[in-house]
Protein backbone atom coordinates (compact mmCIF):
# COMPACT_ATOMS: atom_id res chain seq x y z
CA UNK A 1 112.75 91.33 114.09
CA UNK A 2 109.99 92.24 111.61
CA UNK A 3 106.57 91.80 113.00
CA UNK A 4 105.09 90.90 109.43
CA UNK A 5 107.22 88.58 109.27
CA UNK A 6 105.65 86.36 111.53
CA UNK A 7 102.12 87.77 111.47
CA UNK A 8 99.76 86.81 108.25
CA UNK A 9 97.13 89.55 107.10
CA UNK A 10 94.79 86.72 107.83
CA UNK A 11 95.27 86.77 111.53
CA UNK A 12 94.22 90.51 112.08
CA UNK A 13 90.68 90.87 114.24
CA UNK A 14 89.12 94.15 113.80
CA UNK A 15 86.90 94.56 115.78
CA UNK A 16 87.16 91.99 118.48
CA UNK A 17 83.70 90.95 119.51
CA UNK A 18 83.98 89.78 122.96
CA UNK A 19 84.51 91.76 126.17
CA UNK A 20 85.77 88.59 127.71
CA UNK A 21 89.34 88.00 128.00
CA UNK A 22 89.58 84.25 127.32
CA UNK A 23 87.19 84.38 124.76
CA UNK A 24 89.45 87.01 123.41
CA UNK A 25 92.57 84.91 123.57
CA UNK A 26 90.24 81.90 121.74
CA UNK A 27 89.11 84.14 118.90
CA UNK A 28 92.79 84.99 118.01
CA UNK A 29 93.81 81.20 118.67
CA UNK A 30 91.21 80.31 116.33
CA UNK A 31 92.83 82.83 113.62
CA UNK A 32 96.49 81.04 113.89
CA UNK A 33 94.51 77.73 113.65
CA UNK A 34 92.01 78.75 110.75
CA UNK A 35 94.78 80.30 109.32
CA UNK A 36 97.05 76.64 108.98
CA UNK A 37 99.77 77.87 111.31
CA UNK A 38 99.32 75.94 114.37
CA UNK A 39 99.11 72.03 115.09
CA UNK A 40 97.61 71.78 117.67
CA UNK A 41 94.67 74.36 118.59
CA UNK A 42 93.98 73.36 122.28
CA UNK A 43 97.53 73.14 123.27
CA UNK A 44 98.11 76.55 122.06
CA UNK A 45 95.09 78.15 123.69
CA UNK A 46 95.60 76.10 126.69
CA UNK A 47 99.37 77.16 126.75
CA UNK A 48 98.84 80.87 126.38
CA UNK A 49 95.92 80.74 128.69
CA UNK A 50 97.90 78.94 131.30
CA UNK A 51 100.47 81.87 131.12
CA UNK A 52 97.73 84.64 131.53
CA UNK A 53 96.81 82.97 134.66
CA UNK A 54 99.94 83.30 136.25
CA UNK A 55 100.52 86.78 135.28
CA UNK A 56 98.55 89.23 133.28
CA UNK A 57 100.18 90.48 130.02
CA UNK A 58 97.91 93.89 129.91
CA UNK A 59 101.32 95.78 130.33
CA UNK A 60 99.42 99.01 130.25
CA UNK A 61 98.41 102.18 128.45
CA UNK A 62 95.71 100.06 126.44
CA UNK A 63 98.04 97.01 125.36
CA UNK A 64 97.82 93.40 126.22
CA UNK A 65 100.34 90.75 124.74
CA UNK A 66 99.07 87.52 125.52
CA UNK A 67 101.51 84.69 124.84
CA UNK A 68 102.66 81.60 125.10
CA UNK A 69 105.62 78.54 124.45
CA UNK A 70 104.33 74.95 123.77
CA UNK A 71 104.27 71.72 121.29
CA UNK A 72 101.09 73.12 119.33
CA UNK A 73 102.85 75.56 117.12
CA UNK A 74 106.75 74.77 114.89
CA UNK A 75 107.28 78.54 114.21
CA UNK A 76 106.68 82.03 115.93
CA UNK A 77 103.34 83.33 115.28
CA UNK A 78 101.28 86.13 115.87
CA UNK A 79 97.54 87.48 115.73
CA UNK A 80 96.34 90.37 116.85
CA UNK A 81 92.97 92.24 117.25
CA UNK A 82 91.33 95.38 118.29
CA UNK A 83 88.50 96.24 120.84
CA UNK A 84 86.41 99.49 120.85
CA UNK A 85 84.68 98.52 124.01
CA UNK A 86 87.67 97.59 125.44
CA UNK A 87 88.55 94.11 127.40
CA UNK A 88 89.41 94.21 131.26
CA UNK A 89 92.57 92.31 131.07
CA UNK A 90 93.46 92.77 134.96
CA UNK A 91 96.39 95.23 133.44
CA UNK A 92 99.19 96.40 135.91
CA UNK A 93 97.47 100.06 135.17
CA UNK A 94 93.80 98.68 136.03
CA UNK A 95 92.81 100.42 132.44
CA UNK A 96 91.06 98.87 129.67
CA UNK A 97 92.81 96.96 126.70
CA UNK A 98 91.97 97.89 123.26
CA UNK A 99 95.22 96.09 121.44
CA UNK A 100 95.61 92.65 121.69
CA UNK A 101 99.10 90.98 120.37
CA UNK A 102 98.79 87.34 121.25
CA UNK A 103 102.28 85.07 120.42
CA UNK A 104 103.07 81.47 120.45
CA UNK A 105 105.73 79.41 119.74
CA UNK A 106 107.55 76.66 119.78
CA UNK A 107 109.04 75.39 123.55
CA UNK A 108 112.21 75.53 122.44
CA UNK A 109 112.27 78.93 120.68
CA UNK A 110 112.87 81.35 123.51
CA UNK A 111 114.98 83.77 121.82
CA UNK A 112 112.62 84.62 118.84
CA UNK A 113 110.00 84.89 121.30
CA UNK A 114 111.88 87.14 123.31
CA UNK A 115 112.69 89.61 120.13
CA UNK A 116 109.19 89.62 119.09
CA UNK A 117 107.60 90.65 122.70
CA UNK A 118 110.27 93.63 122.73
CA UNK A 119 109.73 94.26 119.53
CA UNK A 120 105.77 94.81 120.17
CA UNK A 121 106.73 96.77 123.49
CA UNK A 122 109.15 99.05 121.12
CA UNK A 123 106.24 100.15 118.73
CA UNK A 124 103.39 100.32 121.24
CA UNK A 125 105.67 103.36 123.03
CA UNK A 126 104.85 105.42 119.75
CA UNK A 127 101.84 106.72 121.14
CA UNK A 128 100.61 108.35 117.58
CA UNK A 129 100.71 104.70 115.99
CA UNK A 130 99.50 103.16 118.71
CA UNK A 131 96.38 105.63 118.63
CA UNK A 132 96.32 104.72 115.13
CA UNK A 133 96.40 100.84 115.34
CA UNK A 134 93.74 101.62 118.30
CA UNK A 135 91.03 103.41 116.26
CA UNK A 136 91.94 100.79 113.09
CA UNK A 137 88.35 100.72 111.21
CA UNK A 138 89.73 97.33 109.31
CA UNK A 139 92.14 94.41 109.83
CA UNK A 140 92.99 95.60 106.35
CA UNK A 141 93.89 98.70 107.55
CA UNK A 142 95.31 97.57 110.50
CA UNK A 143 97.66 95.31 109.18
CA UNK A 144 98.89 98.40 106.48
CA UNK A 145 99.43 100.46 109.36
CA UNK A 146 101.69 97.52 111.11
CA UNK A 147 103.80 97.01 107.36
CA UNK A 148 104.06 100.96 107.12
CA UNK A 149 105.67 101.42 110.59
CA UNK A 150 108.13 98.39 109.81
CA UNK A 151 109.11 99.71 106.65
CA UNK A 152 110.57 103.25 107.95
């Protein structure tokens, strides 16, 4: 899988505002939805929300990958977004998060969904590009470093 594929330059967040990770998840929810790629807004957030609360998804060393399966969305999507400050995420490493790679997708699309979470988890082991992605200045930029590494 090829993360531009299912991530538009329009749904890159740099930086993320809030400290606060719901309002976190709801800024990059609000990206998908600005963005045309969702249905249904609430049922999204509320889906991928509903998921963080049974488990966090800050995996650790920085990264948090937010996600979730519902009716809102036809098609594997992604946003993502970058915090300075840093967002406590209640990560398995009790560290900070300064990525955030949110997902959603369809109910029914569990194998795509599957690829693209490993697929993240793959690239955020490359600790040079993660540092890079981490200390992006743009979502331009940002988004150039994401094509770059898929293109090698």
């Amino acid at each position: 899988m090829v993360l531009t594929q299912i991530l538009d330059p329009e749904c890159v967040k740099v930086p993320l505002e809030s400290t606060d990770k719901e309002e976190v998840i709801a800024a990059l929810v609000d990206l998908l939805a600005e963005g045309g790629l969702l249905e249904d807004r609430d049922n999204v957030l509320d889906a991928v929300i509903m998921r963080e609360k049974t488990r966090s998804t800050g995996i650790g060393s920085g990264i948090a990958i937010p996600h979730g399966k519902c009716k809102g969305v036809k098609k594997l999507v992604m946003a993502i977004g970058i915090s300075p400050k840093g967002i406590d995420f209640n990560s398995i490493d009790d560290k900070k998060v300064h990525i955030v790679v949110l997902l959603a997708s369809p109910s029914d699309s569990t194998g795509p969904h599957i690829q693209a979470l490993a697929r993240i988890s793959r690239l955020m082991l490359d600790e040079e590009f993660k540092n890079k992605l981490a200390n992006s200045s743009s979502a331009d930029e940002l988004y150039t470093l994401i094509n770059e590494k898929e293109s090698e």
